[in-house]
N, C-alpha and C. Protein backbone atom coordinates (compact mmCIF):
# COMPACT_ATOMS: atom_id res chain seq x y z
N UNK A 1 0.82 -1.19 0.00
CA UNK A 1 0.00 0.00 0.00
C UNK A 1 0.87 1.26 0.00
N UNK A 2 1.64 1.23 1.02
CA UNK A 2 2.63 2.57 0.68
C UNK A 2 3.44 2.89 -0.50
N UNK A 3 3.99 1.86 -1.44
CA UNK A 3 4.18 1.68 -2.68
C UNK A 3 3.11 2.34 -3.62
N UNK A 4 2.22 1.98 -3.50
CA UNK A 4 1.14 2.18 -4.44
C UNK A 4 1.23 4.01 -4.32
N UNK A 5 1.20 4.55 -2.58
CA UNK A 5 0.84 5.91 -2.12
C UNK A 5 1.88 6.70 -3.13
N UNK A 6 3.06 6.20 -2.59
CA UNK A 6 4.06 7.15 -3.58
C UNK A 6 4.62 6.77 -4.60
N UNK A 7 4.25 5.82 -5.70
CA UNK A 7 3.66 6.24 -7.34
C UNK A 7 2.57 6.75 -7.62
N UNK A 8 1.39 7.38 -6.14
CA UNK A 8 0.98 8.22 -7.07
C UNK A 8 1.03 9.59 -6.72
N UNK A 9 1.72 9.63 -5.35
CA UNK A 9 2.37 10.79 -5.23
C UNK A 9 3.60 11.31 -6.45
N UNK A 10 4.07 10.71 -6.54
CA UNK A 10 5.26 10.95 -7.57
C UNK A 10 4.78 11.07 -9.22
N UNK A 11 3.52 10.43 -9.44
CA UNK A 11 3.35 10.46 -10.41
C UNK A 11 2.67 11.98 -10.52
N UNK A 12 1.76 12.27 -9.52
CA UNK A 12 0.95 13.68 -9.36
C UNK A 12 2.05 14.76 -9.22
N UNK A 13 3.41 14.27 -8.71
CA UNK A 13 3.83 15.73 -9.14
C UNK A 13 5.01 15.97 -10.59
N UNK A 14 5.02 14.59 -11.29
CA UNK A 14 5.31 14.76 -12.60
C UNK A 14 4.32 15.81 -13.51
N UNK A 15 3.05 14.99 -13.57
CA UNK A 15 2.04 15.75 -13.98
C UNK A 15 1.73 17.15 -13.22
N UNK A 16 1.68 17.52 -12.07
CA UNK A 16 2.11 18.78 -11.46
C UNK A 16 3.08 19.99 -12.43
N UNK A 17 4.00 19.33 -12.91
CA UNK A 17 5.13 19.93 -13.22
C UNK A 17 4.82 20.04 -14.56
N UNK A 18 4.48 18.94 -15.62
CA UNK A 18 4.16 19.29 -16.84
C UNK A 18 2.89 19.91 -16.93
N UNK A 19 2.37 20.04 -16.42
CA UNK A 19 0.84 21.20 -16.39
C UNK A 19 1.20 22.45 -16.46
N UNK A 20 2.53 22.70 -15.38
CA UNK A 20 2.94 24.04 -14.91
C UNK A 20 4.30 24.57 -16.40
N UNK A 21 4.55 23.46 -17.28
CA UNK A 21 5.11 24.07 -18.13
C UNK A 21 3.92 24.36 -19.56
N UNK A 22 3.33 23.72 -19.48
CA UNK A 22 2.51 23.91 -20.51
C UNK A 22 1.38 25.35 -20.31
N UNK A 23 0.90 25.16 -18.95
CA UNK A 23 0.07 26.16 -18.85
C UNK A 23 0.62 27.57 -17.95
N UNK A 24 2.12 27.60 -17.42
CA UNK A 24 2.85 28.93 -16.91
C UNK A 24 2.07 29.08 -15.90
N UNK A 25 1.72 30.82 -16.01
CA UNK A 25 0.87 31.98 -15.01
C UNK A 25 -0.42 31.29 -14.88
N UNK A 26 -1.03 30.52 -15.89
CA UNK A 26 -2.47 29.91 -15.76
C UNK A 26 -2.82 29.05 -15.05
N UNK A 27 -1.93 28.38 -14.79
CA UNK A 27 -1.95 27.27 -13.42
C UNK A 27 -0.82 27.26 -12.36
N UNK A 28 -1.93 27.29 -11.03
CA UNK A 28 -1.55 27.46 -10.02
C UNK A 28 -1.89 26.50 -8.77
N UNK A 29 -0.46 25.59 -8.08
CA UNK A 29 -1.40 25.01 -7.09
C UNK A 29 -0.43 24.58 -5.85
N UNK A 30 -0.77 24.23 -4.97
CA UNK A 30 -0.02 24.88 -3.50
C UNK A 30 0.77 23.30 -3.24
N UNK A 31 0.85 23.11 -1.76
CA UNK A 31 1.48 21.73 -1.42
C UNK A 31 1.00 20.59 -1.05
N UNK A 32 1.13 19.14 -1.42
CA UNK A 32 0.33 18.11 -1.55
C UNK A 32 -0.84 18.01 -2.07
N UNK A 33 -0.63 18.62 -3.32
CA UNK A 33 -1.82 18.14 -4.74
C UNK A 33 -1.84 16.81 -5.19
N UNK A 34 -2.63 16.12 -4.80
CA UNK A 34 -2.48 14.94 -6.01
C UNK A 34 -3.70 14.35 -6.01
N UNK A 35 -3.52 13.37 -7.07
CA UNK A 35 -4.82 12.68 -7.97
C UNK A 35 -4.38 11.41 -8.65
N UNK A 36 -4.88 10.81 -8.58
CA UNK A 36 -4.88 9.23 -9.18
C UNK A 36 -4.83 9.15 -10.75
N UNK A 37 -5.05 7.84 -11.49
CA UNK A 37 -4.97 7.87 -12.34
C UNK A 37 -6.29 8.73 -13.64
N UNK A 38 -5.76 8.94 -14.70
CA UNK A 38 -6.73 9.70 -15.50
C UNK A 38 -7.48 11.20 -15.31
N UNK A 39 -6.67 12.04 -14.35
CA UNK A 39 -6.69 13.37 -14.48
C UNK A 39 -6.28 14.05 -15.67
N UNK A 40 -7.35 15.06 -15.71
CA UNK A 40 -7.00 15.83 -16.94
C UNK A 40 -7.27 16.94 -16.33
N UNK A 41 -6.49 17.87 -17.19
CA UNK A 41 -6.40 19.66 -16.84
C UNK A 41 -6.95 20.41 -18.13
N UNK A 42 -7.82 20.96 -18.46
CA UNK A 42 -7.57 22.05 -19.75
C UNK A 42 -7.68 23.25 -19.78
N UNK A 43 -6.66 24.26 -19.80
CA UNK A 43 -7.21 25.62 -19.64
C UNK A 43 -6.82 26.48 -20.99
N UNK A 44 -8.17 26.98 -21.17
CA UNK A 44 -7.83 27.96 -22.04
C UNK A 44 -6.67 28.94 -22.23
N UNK A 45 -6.22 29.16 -23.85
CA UNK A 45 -5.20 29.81 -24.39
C UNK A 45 -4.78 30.95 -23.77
N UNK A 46 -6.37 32.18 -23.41
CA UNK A 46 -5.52 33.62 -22.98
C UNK A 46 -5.95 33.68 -21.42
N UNK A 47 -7.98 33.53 -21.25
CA UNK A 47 -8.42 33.92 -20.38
C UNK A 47 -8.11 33.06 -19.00
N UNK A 48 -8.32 31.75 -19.07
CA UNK A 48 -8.24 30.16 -18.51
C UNK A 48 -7.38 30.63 -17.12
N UNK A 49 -8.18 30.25 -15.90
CA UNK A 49 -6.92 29.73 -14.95
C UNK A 49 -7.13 28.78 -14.07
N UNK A 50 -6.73 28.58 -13.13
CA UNK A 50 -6.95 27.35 -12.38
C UNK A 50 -5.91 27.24 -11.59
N UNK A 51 -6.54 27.56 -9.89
CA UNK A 51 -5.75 27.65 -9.06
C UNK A 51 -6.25 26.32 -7.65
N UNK A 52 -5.45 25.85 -7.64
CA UNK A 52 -5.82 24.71 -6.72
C UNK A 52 -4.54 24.86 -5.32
N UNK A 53 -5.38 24.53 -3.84
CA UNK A 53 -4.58 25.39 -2.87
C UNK A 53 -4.07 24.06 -2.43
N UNK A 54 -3.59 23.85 -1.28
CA UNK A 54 -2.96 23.30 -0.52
C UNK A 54 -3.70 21.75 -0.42
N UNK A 55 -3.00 20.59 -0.52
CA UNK A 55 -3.81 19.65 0.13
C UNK A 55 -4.78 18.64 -0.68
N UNK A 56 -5.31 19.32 -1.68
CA UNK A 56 -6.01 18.84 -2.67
C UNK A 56 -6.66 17.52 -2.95
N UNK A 57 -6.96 17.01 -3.21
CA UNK A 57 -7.26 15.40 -3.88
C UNK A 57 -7.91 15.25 -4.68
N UNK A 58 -7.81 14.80 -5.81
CA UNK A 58 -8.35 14.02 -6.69
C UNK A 58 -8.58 12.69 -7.20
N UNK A 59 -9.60 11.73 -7.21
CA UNK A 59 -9.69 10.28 -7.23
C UNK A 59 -9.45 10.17 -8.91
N UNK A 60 -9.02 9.38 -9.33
CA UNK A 60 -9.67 8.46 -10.92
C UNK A 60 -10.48 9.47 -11.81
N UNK A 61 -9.90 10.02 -12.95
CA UNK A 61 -10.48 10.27 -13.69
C UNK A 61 -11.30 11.49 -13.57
N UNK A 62 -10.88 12.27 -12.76
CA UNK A 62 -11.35 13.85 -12.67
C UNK A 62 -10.86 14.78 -13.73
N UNK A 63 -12.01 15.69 -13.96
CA UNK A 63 -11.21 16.86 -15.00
C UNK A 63 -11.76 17.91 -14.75
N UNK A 64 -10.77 19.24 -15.20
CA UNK A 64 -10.54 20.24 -14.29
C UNK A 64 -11.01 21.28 -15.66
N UNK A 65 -11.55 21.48 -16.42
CA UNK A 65 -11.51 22.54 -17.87
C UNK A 65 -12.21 23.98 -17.47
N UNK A 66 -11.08 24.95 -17.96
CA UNK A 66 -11.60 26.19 -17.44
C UNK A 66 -11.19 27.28 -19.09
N UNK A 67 -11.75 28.05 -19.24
CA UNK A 67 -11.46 29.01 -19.64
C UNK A 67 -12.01 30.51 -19.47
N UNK A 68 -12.18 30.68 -18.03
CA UNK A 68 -12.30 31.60 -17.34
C UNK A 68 -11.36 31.35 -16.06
N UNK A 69 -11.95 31.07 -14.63
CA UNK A 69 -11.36 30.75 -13.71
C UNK A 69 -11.84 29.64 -13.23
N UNK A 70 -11.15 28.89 -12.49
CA UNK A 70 -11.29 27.85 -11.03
C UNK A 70 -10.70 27.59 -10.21
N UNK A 71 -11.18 28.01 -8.57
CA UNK A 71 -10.40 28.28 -7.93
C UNK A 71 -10.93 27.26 -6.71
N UNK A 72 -10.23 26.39 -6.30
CA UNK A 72 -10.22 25.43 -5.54
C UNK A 72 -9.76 25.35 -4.22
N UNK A 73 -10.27 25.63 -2.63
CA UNK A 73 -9.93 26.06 -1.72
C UNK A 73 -8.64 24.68 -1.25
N UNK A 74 -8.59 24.67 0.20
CA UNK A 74 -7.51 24.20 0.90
C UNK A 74 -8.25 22.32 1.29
N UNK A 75 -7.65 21.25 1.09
CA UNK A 75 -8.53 20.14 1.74
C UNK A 75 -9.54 19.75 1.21
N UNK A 76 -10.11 20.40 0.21
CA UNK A 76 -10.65 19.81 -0.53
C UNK A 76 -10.82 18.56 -1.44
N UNK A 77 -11.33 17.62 -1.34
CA UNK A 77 -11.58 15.97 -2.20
C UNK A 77 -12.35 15.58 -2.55
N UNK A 78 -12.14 15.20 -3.51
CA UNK A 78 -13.29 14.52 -4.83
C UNK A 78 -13.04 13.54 -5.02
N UNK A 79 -14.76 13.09 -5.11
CA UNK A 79 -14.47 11.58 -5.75
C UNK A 79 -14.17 11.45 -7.40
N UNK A 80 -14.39 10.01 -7.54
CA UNK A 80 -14.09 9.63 -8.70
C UNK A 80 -14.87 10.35 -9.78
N UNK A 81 -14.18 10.27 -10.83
CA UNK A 81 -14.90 11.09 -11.67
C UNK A 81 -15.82 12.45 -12.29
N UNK A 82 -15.46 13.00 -11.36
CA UNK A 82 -15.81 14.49 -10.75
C UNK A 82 -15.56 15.33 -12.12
N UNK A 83 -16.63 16.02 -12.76
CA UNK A 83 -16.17 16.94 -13.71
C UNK A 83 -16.56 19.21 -13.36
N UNK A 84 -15.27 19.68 -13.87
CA UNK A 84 -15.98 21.15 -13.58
C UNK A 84 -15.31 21.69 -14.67
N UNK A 85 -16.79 22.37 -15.25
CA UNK A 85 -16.72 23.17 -16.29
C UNK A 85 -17.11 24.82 -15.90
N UNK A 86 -16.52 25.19 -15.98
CA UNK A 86 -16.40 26.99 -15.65
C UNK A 86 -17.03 27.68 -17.32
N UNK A 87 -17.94 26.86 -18.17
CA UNK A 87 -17.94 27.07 -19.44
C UNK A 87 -19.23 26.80 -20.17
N UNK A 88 -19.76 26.89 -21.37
CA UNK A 88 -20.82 26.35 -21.82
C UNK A 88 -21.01 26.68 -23.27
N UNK A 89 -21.39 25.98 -24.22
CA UNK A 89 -21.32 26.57 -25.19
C UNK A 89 -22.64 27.19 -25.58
N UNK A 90 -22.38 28.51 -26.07
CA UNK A 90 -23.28 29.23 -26.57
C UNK A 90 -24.46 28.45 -28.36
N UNK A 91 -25.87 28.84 -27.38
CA UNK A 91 -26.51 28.20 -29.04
C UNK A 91 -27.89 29.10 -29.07
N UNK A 92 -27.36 30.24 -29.80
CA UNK A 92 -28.66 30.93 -30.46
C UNK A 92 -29.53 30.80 -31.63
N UNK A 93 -28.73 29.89 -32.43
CA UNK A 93 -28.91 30.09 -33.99
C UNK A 93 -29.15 28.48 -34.33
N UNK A 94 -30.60 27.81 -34.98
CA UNK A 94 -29.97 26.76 -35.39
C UNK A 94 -29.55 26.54 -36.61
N UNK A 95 -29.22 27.62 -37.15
CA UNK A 95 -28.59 28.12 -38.59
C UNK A 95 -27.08 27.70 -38.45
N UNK A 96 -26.49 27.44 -37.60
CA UNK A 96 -25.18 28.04 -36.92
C UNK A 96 -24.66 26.76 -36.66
N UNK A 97 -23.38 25.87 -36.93
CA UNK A 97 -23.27 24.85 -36.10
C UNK A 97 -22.86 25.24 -34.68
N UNK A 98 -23.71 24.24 -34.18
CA UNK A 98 -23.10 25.15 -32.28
C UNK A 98 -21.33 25.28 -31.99
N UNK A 99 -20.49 24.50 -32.67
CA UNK A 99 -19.47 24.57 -32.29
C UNK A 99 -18.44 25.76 -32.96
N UNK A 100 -19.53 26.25 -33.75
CA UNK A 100 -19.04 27.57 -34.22
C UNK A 100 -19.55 28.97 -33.60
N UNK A 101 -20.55 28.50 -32.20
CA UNK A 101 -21.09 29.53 -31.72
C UNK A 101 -20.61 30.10 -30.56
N UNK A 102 -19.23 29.35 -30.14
CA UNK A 102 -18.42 30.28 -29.13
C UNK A 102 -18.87 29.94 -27.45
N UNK A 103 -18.62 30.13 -26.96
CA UNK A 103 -18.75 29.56 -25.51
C UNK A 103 -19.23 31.11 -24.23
N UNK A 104 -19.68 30.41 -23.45
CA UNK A 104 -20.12 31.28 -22.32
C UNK A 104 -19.61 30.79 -21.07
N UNK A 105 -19.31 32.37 -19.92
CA UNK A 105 -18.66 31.43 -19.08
C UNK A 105 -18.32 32.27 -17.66
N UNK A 106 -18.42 31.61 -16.77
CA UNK A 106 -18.52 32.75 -14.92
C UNK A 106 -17.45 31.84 -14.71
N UNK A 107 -16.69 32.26 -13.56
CA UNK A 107 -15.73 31.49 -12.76
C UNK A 107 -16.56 30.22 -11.64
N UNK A 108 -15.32 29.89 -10.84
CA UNK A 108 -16.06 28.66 -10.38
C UNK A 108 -15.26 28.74 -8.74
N UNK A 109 -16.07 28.70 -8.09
CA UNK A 109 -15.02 28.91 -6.26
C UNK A 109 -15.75 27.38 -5.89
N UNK A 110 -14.49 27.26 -5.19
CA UNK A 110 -14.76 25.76 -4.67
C UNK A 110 -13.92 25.90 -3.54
N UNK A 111 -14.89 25.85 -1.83
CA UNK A 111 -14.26 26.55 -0.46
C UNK A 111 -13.13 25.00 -0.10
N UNK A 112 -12.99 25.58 1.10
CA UNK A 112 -12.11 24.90 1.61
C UNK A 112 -12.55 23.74 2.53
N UNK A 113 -12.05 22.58 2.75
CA UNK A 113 -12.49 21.42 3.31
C UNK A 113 -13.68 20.99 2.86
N UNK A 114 -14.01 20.91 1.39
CA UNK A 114 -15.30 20.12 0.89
C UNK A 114 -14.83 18.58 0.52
N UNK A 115 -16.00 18.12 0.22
CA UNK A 115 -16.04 16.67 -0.32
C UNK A 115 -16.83 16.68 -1.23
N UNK A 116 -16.59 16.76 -2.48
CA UNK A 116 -17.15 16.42 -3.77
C UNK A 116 -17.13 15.18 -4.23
N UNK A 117 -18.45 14.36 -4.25
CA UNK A 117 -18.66 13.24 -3.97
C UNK A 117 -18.29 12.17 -6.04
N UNK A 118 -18.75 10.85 -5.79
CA UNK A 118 -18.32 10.47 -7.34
C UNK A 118 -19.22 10.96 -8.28
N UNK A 119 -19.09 11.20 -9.72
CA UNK A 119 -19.48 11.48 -10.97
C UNK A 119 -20.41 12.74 -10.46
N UNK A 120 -19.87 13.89 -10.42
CA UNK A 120 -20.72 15.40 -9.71
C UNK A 120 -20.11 16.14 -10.77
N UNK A 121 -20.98 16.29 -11.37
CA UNK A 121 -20.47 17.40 -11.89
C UNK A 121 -20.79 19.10 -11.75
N UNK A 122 -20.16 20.00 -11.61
CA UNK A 122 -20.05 21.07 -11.03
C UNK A 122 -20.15 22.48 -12.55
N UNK A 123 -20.69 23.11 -12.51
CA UNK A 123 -21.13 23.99 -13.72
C UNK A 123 -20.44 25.61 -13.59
N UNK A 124 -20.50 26.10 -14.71
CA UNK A 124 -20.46 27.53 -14.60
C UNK A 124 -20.76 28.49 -13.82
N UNK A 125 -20.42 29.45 -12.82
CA UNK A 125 -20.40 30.44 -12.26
C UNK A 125 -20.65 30.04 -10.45
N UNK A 126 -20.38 28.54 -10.22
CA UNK A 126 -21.21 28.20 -9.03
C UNK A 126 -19.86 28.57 -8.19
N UNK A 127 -20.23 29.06 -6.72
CA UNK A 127 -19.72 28.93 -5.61
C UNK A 127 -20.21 27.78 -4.31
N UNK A 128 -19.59 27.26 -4.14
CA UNK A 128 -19.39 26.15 -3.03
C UNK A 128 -18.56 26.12 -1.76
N UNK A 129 -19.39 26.61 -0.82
CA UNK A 129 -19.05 27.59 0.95
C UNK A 129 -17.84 26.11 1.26
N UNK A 130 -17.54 26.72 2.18
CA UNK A 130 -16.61 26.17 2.83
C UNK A 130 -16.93 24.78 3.90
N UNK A 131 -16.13 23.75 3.81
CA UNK A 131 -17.33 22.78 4.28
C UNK A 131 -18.19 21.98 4.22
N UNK A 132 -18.34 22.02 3.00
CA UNK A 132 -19.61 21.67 2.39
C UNK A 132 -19.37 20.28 1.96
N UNK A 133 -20.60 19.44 1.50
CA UNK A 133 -20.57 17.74 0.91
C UNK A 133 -21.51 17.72 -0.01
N UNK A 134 -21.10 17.16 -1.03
CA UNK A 134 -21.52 17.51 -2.04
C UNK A 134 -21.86 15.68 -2.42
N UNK A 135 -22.89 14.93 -2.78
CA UNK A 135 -23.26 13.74 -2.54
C UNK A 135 -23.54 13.15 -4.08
N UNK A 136 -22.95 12.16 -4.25
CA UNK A 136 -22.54 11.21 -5.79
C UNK A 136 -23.58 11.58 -6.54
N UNK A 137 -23.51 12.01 -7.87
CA UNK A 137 -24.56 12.03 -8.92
C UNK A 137 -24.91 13.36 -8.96
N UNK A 138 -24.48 14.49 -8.03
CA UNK A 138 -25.06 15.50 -8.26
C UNK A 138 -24.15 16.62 -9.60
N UNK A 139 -25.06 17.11 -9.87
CA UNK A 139 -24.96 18.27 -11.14
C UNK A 139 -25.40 19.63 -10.07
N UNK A 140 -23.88 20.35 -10.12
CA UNK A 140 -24.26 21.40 -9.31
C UNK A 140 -24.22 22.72 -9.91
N UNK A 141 -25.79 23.43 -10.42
CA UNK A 141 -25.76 24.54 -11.19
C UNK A 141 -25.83 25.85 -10.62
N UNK A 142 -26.33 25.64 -9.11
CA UNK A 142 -26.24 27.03 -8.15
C UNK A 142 -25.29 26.59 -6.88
N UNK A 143 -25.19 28.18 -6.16
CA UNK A 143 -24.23 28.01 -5.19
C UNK A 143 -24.49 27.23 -4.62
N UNK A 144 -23.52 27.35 -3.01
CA UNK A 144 -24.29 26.13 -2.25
C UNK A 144 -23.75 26.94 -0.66
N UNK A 145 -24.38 27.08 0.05
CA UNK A 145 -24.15 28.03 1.18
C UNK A 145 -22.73 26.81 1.72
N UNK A 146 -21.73 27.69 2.65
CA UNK A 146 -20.97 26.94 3.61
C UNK A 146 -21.80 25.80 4.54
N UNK A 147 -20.98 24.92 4.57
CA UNK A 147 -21.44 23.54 5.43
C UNK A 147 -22.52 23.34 5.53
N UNK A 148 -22.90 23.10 4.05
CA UNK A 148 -24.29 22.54 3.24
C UNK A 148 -23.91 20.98 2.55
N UNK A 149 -25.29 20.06 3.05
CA UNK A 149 -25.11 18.91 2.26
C UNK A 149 -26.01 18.91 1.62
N UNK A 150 -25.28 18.83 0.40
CA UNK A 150 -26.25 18.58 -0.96
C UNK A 150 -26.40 17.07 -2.02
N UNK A 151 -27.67 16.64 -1.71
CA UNK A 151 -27.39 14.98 -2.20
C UNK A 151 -28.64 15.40 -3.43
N UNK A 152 -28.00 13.86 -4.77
CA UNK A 152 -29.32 13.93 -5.58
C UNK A 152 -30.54 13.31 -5.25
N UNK A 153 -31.94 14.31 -4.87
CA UNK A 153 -33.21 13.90 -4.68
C UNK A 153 -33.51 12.46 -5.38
N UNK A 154 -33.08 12.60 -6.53
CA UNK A 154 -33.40 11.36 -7.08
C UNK A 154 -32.91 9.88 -6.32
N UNK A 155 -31.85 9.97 -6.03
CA UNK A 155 -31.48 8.50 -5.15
C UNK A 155 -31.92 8.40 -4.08
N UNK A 156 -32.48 9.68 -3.27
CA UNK A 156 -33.59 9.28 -1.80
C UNK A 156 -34.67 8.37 -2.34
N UNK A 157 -35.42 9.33 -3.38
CA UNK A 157 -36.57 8.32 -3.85
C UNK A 157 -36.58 6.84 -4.15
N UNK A 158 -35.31 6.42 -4.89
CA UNK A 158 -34.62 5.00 -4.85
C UNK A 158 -35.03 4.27 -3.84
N UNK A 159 -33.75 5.01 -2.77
CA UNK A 159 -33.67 4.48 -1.67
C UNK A 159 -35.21 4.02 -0.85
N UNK A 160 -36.06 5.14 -1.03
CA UNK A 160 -37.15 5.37 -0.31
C UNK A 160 -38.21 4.16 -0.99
N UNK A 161 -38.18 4.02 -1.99
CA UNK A 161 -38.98 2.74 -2.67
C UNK A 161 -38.19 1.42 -2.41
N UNK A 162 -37.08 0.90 -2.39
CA UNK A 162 -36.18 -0.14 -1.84
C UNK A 162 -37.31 -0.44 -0.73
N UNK A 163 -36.69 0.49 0.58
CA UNK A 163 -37.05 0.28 1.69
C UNK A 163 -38.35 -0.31 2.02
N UNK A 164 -39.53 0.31 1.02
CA UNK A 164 -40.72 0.18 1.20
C UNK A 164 -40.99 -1.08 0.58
N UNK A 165 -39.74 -1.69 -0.50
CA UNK A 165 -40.61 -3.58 -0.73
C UNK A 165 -40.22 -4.60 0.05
């Protein structure tokens, strides 16, 4: 097990390091960042940044795509598969192919000591208080006050019909 810890410590700060040559001033991130296998980073060419603080975690297959901001507090961890888009593509026209219609886009705050639970994905312009738990399956399109748990309604109901056969 400790083997396993530091290849992927070591591997997170290879990738650490080639992020930070590819993306310079645009990426930014503090001490003991790391993430498992199948992380991805993408930040846009001029506007894009992405600052991740102290402590960090990332499980399997998280991705980080910004081309505005994302800013990721202290202690913060995610589960598997966790996606945040600070982005969206614009579609006014169906004259237009959408991928010629340019993108829209708010920054993204993500507080300190959260738990972002597996396959959550996290949207454009949202803030997420400090504290907070954020529960598997959720799509998070508004803020979310500090040391708020937020689970998807839909799997209570699951749960809630299980129970009842």
């Amino acid at each position: 097990m400790v083997l396993l810890k530091l290849y992927f410590h070591l591997n997170a700060y290879f990738y650490l390091f080639l992020y930070k040559i590819i993306y310079g001033k645009s990426f930014q991130f503090g001490k003991k960042v790391t993430f498992r296998k199948g992380f991805t980073l993408m930040i846009g060419d001029r506007e894009g940044k992405v600052i991740i603080s102290d402590g960090v975690f990332f499980n399997n297959y998280c991705s980080v795509c910004s081309i505005n901001k994302i800013e990721i507090g202290k202690n913060t961890i995610f589960g598997e598969n966790v996606k945040i888009y600070d982005h969206n593509h614009n579609y006014k026209s169906p004259a237009v192919l959408i991928k010629n219609q340019g993108y829209n886009s708010k920054p993204i705050i993500i507080g300190e000591n959260c738990w972002v639970g597996s396959n959550v994905m996290i949207l454009k312009g949202v803030k997420i208080g400090d504290n907070s738990v954020i529960g598997a399956g959720c799509v998070v399109f508004k803020d979310v006050k500090p040391g708020s748990v937020i689970v998807n309604q839909q799997s209570l109901i699951n749960i809630k019909i299980l129970n009842n056969i």
